[in-house]
C-alpha atoms as a PDB file:
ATOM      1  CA  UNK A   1       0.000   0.000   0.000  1.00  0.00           C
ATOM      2  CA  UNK A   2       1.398   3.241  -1.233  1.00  0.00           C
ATOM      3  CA  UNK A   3       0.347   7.103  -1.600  1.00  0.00           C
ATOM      4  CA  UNK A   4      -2.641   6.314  -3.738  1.00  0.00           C
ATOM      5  CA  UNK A   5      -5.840   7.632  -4.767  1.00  0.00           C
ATOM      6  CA  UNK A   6      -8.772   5.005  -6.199  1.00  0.00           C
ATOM      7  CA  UNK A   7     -11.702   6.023  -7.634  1.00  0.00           C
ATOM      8  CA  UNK A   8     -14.921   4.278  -7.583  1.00  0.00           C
ATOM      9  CA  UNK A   9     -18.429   4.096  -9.055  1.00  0.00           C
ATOM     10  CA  UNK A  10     -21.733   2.559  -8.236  1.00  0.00           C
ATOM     11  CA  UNK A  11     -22.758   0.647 -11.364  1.00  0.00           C
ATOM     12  CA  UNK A  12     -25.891   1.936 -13.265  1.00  0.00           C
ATOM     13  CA  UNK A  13     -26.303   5.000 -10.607  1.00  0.00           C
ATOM     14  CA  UNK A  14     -25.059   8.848 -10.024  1.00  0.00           C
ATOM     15  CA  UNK A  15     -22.696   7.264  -7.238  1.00  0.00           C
ATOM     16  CA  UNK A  16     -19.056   8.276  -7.163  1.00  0.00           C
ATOM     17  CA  UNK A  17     -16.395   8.591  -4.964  1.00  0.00           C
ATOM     18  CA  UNK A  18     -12.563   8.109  -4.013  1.00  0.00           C
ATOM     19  CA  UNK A  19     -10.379   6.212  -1.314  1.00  0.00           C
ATOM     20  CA  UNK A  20      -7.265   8.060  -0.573  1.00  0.00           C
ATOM     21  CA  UNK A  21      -4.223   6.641   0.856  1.00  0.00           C
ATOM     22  CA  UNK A  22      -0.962   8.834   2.215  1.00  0.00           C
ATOM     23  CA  UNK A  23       1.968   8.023   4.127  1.00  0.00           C
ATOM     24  CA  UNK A  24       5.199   8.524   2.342  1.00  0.00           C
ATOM     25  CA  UNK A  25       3.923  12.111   1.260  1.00  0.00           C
ATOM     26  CA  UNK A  26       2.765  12.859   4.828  1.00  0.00           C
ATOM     27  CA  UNK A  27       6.327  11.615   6.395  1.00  0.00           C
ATOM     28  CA  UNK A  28       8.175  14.237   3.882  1.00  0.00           C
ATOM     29  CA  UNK A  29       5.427  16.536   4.936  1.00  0.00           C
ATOM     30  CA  UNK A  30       5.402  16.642   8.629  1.00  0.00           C
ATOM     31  CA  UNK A  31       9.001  16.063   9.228  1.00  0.00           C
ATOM     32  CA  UNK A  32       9.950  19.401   7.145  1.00  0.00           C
ATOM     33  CA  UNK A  33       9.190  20.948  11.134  1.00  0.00           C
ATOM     34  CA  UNK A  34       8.908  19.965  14.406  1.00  0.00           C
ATOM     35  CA  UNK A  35       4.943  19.726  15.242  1.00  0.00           C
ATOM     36  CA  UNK A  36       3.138  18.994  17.885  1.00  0.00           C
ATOM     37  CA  UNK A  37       1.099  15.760  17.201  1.00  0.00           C
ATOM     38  CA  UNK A  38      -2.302  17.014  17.084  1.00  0.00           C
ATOM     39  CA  UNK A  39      -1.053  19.619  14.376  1.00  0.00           C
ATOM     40  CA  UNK A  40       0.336  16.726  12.131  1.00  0.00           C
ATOM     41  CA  UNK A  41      -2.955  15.041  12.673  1.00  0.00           C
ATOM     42  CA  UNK A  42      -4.292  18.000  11.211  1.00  0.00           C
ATOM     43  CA  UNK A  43      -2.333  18.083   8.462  1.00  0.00           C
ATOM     44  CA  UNK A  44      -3.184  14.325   7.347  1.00  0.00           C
ATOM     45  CA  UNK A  45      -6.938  15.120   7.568  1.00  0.00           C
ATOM     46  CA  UNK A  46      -6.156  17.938   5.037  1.00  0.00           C
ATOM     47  CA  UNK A  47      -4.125  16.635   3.123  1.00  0.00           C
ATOM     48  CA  UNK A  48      -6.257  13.813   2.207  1.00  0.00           C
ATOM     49  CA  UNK A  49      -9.713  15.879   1.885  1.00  0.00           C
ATOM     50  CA  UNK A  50      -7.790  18.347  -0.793  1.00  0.00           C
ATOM     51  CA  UNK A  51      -7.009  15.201  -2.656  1.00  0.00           C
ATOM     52  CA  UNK A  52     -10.033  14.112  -2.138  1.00  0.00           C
ATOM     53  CA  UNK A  53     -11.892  17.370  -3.395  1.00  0.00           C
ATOM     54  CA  UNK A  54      -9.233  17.646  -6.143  1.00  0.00           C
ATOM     55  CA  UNK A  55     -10.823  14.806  -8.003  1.00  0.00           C
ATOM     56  CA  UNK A  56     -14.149  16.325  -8.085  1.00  0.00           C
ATOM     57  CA  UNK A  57     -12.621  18.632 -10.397  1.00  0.00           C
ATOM     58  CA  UNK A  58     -12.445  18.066 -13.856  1.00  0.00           C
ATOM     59  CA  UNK A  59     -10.074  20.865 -14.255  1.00  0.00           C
ATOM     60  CA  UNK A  60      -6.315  21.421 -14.536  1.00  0.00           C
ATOM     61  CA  UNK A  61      -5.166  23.627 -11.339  1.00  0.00           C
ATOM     62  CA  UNK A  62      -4.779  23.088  -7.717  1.00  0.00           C
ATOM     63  CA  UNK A  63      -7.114  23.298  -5.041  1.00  0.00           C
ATOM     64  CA  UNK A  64      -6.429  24.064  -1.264  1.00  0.00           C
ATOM     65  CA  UNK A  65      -8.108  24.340   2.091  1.00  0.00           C
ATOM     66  CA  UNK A  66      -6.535  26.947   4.431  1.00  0.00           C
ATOM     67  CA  UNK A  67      -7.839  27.292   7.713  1.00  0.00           C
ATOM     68  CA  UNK A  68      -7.257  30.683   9.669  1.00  0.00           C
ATOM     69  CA  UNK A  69      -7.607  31.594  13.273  1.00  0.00           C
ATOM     70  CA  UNK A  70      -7.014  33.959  16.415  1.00  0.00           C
ATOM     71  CA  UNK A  71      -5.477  32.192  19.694  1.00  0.00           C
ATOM     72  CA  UNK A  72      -2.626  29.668  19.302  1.00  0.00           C
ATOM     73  CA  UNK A  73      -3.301  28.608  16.328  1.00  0.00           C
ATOM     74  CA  UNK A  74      -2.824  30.352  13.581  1.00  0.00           C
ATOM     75  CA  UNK A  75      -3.283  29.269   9.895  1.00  0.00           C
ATOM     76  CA  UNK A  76      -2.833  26.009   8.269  1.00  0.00           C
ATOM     77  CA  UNK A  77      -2.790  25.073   4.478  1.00  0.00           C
ATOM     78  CA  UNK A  78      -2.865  22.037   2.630  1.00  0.00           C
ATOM     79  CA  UNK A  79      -2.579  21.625  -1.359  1.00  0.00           C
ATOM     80  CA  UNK A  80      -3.257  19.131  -4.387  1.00  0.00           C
ATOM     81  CA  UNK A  81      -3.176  19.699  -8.323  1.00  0.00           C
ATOM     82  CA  UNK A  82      -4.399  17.776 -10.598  1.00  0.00           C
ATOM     83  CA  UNK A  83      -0.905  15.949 -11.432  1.00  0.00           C
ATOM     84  CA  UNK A  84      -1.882  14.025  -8.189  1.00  0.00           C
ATOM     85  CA  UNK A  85       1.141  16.323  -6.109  1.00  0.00           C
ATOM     86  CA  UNK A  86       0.495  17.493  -2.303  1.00  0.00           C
ATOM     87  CA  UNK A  87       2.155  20.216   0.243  1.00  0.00           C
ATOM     88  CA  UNK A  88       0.979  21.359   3.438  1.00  0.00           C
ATOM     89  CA  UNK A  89       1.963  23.725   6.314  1.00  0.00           C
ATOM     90  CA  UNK A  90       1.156  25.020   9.452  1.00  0.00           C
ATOM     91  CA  UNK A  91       1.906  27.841  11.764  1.00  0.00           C
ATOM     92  CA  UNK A  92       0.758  28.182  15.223  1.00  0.00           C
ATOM     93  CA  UNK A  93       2.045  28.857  18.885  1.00  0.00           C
ATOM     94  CA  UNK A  94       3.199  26.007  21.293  1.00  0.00           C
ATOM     95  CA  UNK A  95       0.028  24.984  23.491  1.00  0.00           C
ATOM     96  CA  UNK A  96      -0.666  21.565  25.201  1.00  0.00           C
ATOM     97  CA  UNK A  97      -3.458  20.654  23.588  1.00  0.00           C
ATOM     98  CA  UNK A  98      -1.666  20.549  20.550  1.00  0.00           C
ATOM     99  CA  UNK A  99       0.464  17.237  22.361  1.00  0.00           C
ATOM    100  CA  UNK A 100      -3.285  15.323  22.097  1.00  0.00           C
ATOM    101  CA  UNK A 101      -3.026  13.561  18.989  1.00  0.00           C
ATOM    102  CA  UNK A 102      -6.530  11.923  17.954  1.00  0.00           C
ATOM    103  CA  UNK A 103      -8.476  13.819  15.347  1.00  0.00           C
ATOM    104  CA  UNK A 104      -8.922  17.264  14.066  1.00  0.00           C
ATOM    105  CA  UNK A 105     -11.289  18.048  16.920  1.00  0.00           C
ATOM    106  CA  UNK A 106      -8.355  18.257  18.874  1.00  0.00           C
ATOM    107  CA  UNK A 107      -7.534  21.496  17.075  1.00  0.00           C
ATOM    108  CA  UNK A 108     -10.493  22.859  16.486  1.00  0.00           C
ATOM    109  CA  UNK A 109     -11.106  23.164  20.079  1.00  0.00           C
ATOM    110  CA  UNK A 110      -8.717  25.824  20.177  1.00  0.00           C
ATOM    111  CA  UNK A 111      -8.908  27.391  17.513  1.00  0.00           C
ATOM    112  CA  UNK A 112     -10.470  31.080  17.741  1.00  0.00           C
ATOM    113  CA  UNK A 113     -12.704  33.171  15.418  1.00  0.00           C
ATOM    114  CA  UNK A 114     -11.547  30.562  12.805  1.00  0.00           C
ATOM    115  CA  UNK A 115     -13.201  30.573   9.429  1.00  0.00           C
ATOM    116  CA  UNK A 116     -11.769  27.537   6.496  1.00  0.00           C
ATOM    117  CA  UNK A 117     -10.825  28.690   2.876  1.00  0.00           C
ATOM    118  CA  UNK A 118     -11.652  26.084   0.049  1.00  0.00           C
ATOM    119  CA  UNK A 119      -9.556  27.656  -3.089  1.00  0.00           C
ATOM    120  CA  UNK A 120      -9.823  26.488  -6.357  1.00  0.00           C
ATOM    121  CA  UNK A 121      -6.993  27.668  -9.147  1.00  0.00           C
ATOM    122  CA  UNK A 122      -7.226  26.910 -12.262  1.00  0.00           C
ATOM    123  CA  UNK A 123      -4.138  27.148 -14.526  1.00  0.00           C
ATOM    124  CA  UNK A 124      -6.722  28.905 -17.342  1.00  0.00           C
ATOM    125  CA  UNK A 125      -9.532  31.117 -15.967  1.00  0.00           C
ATOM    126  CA  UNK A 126     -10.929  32.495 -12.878  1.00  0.00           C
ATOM    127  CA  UNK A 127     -10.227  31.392  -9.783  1.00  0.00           C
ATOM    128  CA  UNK A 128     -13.011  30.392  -6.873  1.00  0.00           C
ATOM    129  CA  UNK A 129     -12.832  30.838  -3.286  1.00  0.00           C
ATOM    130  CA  UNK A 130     -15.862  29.253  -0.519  1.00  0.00           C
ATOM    131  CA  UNK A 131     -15.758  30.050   2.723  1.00  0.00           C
ATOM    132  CA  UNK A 132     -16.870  27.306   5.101  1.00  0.00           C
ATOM    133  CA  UNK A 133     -18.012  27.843   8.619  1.00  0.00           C
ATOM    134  CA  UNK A 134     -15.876  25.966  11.378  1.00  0.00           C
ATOM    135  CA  UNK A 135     -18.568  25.416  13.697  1.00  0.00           C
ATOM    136  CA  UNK A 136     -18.344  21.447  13.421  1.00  0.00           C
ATOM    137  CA  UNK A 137     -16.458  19.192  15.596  1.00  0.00           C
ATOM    138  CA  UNK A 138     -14.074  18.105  12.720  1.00  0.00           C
ATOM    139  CA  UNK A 139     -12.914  18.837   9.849  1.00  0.00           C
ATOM    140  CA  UNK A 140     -15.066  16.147   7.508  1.00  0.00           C
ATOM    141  CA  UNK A 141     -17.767  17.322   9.318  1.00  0.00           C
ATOM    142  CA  UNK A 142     -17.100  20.804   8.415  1.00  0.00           C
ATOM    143  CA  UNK A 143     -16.745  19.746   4.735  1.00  0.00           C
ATOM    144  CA  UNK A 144     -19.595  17.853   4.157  1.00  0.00           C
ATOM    145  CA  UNK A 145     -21.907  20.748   5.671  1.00  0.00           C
ATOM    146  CA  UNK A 146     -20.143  22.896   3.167  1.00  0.00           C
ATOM    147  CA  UNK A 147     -21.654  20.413   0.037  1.00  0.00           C
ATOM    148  CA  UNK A 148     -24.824  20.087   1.258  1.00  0.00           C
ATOM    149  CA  UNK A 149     -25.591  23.655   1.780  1.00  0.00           C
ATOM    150  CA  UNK A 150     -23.420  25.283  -0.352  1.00  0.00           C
ATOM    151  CA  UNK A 151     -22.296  23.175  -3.692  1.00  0.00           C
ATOM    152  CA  UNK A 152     -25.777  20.871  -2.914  1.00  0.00           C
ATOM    153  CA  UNK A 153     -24.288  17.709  -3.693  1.00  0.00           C
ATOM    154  CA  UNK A 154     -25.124  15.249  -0.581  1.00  0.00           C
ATOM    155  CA  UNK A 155     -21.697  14.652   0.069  1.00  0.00           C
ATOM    156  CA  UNK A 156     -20.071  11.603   2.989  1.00  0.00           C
ATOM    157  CA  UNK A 157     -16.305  12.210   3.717  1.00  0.00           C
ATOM    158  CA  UNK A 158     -14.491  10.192   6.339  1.00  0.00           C
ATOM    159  CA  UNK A 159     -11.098  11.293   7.322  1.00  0.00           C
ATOM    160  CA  UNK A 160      -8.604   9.896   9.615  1.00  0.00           C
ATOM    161  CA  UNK A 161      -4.735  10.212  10.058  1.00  0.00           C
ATOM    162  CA  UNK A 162      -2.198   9.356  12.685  1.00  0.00           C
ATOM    163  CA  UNK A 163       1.563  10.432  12.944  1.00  0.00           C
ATOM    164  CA  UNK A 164       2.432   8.004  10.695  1.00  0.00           C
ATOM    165  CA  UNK A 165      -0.417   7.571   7.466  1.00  0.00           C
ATOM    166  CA  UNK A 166      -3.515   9.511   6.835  1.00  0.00           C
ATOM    167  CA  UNK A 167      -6.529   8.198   4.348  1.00  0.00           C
ATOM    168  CA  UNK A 168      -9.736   9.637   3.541  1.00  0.00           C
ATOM    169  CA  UNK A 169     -13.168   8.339   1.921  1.00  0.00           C
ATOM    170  CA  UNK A 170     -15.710  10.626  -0.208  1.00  0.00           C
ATOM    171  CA  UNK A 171     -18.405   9.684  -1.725  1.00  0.00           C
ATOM    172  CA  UNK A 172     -21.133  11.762  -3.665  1.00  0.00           C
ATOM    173  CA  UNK A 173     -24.665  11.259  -5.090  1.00  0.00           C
ATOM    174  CA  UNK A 174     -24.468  13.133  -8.360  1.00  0.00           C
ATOM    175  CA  UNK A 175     -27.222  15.025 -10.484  1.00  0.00           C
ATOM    176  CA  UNK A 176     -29.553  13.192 -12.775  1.00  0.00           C
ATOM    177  CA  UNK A 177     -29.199  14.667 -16.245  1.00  0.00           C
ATOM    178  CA  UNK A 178     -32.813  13.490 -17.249  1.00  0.00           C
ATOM    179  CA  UNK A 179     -35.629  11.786 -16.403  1.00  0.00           C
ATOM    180  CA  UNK A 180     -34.961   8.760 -17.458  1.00  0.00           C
ATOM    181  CA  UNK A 181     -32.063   8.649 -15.175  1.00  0.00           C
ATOM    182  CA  UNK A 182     -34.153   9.422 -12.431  1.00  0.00           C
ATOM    183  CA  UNK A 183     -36.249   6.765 -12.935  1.00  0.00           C
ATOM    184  CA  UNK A 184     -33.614   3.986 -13.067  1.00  0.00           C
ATOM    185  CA  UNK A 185     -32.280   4.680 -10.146  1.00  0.00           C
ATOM    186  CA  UNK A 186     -32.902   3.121  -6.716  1.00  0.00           C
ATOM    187  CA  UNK A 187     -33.849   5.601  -4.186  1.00  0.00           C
ATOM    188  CA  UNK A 188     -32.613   3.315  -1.641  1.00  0.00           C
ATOM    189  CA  UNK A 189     -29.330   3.290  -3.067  1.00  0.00           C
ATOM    190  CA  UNK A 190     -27.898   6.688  -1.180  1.00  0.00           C
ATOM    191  CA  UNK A 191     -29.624   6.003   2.651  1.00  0.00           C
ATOM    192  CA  UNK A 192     -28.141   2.318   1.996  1.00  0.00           C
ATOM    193  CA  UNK A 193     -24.760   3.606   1.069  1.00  0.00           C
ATOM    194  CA  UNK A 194     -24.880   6.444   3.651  1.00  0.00           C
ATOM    195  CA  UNK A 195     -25.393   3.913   6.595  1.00  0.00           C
ATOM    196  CA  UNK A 196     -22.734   1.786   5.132  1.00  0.00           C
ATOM    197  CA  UNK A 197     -20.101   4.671   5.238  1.00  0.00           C
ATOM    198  CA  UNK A 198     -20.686   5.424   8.765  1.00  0.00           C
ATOM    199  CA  UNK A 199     -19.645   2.269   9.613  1.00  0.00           C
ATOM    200  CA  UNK A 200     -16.054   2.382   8.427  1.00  0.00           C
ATOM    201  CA  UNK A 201     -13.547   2.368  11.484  1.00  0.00           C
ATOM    202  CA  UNK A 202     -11.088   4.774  12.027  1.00  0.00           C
ATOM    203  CA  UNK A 203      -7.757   2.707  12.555  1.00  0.00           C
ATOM    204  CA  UNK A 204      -9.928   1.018   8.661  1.00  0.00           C
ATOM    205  CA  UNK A 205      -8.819   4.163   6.804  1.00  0.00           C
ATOM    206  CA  UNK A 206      -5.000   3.994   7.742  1.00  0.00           C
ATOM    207  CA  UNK A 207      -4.326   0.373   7.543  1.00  0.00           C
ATOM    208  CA  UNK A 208      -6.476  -1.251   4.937  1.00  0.00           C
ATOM    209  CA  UNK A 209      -5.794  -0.830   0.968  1.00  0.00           C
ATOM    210  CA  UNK A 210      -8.822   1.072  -1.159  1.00  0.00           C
ATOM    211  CA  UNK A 211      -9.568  -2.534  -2.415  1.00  0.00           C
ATOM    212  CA  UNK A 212     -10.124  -3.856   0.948  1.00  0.00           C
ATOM    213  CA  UNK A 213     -12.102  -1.008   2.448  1.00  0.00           C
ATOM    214  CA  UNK A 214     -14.481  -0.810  -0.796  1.00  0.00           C
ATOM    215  CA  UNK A 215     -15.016  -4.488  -0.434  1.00  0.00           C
ATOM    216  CA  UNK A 216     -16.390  -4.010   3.441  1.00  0.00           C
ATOM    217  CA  UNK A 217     -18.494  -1.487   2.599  1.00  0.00           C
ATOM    218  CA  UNK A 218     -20.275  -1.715  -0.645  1.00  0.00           C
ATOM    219  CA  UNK A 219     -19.567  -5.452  -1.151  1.00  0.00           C
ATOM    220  CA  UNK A 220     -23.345  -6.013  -2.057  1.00  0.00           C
ATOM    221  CA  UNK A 221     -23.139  -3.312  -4.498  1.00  0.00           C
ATOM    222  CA  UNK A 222     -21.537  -3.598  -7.538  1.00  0.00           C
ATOM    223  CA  UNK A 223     -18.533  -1.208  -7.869  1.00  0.00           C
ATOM    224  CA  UNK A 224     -16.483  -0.389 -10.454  1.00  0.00           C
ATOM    225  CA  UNK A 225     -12.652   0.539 -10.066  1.00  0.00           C
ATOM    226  CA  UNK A 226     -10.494   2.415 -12.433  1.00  0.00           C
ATOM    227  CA  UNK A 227      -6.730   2.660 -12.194  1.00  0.00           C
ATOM    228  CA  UNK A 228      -5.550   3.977  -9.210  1.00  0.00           C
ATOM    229  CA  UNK A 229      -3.743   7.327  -9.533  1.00  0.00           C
ATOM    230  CA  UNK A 230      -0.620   8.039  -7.470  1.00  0.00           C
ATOM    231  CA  UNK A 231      -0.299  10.984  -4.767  1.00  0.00           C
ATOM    232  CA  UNK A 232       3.145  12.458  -4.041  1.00  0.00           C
ATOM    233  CA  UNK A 233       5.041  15.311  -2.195  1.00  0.00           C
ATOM    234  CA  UNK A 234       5.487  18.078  -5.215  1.00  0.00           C
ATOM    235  CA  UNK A 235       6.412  22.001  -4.256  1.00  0.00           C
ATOM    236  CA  UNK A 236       5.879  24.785  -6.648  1.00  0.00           C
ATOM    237  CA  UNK A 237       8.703  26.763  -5.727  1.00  0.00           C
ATOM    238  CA  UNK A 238      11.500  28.018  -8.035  1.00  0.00           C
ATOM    239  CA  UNK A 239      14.067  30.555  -8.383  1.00  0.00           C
ATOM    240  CA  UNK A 240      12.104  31.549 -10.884  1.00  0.00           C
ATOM    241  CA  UNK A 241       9.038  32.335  -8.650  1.00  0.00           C
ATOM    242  CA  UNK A 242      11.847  33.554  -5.911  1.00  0.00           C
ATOM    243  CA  UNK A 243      12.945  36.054  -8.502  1.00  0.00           C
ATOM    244  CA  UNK A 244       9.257  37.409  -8.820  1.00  0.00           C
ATOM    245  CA  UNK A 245       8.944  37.907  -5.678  1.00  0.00           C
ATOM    246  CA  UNK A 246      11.914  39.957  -5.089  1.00  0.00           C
ATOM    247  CA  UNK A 247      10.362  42.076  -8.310  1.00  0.00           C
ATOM    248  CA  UNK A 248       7.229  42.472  -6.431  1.00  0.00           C
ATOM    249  CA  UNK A 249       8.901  44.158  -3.272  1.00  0.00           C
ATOM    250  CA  UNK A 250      11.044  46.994  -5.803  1.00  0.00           C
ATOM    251  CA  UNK A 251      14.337  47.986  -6.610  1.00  0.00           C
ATOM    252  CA  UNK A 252      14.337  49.913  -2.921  1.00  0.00           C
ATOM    253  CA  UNK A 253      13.494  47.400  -0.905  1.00  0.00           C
ATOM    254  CA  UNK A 254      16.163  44.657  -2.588  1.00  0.00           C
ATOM    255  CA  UNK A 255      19.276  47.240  -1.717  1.00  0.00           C
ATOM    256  CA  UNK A 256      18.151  47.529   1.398  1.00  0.00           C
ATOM    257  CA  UNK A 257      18.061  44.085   2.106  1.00  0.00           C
ATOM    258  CA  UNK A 258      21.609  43.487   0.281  1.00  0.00           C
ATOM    259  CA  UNK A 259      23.095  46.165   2.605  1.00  0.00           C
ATOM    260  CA  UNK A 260      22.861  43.283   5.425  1.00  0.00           C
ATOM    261  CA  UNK A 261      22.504  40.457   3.372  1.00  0.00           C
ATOM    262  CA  UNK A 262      24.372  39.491   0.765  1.00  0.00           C
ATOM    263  CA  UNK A 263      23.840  37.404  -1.091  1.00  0.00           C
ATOM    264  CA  UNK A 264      20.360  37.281  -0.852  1.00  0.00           C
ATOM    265  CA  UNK A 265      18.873  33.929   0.848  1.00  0.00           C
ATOM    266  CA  UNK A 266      15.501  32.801   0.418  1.00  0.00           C
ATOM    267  CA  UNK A 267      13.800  29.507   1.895  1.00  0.00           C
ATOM    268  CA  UNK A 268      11.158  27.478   0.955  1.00  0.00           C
ATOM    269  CA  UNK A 269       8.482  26.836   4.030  1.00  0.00           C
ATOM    270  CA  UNK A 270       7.037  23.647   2.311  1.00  0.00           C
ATOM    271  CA  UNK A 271      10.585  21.720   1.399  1.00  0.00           C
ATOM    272  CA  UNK A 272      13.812  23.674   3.351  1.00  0.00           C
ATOM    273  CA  UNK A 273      14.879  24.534  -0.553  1.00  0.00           C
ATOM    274  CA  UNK A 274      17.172  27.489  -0.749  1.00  0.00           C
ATOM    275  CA  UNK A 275      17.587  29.764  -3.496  1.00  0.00           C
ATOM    276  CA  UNK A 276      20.612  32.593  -3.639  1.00  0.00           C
ATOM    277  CA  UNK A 277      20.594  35.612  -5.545  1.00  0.00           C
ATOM    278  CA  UNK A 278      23.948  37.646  -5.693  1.00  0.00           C
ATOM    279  CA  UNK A 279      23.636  41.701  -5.716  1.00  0.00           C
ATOM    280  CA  UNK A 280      24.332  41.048  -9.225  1.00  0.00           C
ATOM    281  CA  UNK A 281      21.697  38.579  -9.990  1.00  0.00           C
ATOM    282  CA  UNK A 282      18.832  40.843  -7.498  1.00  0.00           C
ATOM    283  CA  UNK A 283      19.529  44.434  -9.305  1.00  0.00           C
ATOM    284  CA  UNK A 284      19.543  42.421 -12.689  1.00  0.00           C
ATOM    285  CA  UNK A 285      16.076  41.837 -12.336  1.00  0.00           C
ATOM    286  CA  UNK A 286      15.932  45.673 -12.485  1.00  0.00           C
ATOM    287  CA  UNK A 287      17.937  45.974 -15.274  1.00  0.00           C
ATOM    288  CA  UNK A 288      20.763  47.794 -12.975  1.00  0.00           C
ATOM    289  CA  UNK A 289      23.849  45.980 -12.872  1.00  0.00           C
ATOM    290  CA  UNK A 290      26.671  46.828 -10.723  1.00  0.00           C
ATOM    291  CA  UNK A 291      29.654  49.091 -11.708  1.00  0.00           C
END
């Protein structure tokens, strides 16, 4: 069992949904820094729910949840594009309810005036931003209130994660497109499959395969698997992108900073990478070059 994502469908029904599976991504994730256990909890819950929510699109982007707060925690942020790639990060202050590690609710407890961010970029067109309530103990709880009300899909999303793997479960009844879709369909099928889905364990979702979990739960149904596709660590960052950020702050700001720092250093938060610019390569970007 690897870093995996399966979709799966409901034969002749709107059904859909995905397994998700991380633990090699997580482990580069969550040993970049030192955090408390309940924050890397966290971070495997949303990790897995933006890969989760990234299949729903049938775009080419990235989407991220980013929760913000008051209080000891601050912000966290967790990422996937559609090439199946994942970051995350967190910042907060040291508390001792962070050292509780069992689910998001751990966190959420103290967070403060905290509101959750789902953004959706894609690489062509506009991009979207919903902003979902944190007034639910968790964080799938959060979500699936968010598709009800909001995107009015009924939406179930399990979510689960430890220090060591993370995995996740979503499954959606879709629109009809006609009537004679509606009348095919069982209208048994979603209260049947929502009862089922409650039923999944925990500990289920971070030890058992996609295969094996989809076979517990729906094994009277008949489901249909696709490939699997894989999920791995991936970072955007660049000198490139380093460089247009040092455009953005002006010519003014970069001499100043070379006066006490030179060359220029500049880290990545997600992956420790470090990227140098000489005074040479910094006032070049200016088109001034030293004499």
């Amino acid at each position: 069992m690897s870093d995996l994502r399966q979709r799966f469908f409901i034969e002749d029904s709107p059904v859909r949904g995905e397994v998700v599976h991380l633990e090699e991504a997580l482990q580069t994730i969550i040993t970049q820094r030192d955090y408390a256990p309940a924050v890397k909890v966290l971070l495997g819950e949303m990790l897995c729910a933006t890969a989760l929510l990234a299949s729903t699109l049938k775009i080419k982007g990235r989407i991220s949840l980013q929760i913000q707060a008051s209080g000891s925690f601050k912000w966290a942020m967790a990422e996937c594009n559609h090439l199946g790639e994942v970051r995350a990060l967190a910042d907060y202050e040291t508390d001792p309810r962070f050292d509780e590690a069992v689910d998001s609710s751990t966190v959420f407890k103290a967070l403060a005036n905290p509101v959750l961010f789902i953004n959706i970029e894609p690489e062509f067109g506009e991009r979207y931003q919903g902003i979902v309530p944190l007034d639910k103990d968790n964080l799938a709880s959060c979500l699936m209130q968010y598709y009800d009300l909001s995107a009015q899909i009924p939406t179930r999303i399990v979510l689960a994660s430890d220090e060591q793997r993370a995995g996740g479960l979503l499954i959606q009844l879709l629109p009809r497109n006609n009537e004679e879709e509606q009348r095919r369909v069982d209208e048994d099928l979603w209260p049947r499959l929502t009862v089922l889905t409650e039923t999944l364990k925990i500990d289920e979702l971070t030890t058992l395969d996609a295969n094996e979990i989809l076979y517990r739960l729906y094994n009277e149904e008949e489901v249909r698997l696709p490939e699997a596709e894989v999920l791995k660590f991936g970072c955007t960052c660049s000198k490139e992108r380093c460089a247009v950020a040092l455009e953005q702050v002006g010519i003014e700001s970069v001499r100043e900073t070379l006066e006490f720092q030179n060359p220029i250093e500049m880290d990545c938060q997600f992956c420790n990478s470090k990227y140098t610019f000489t005074a040479e390569e910094a006032l070049s970007l200016f088109g001034k070059h030293l004499s």
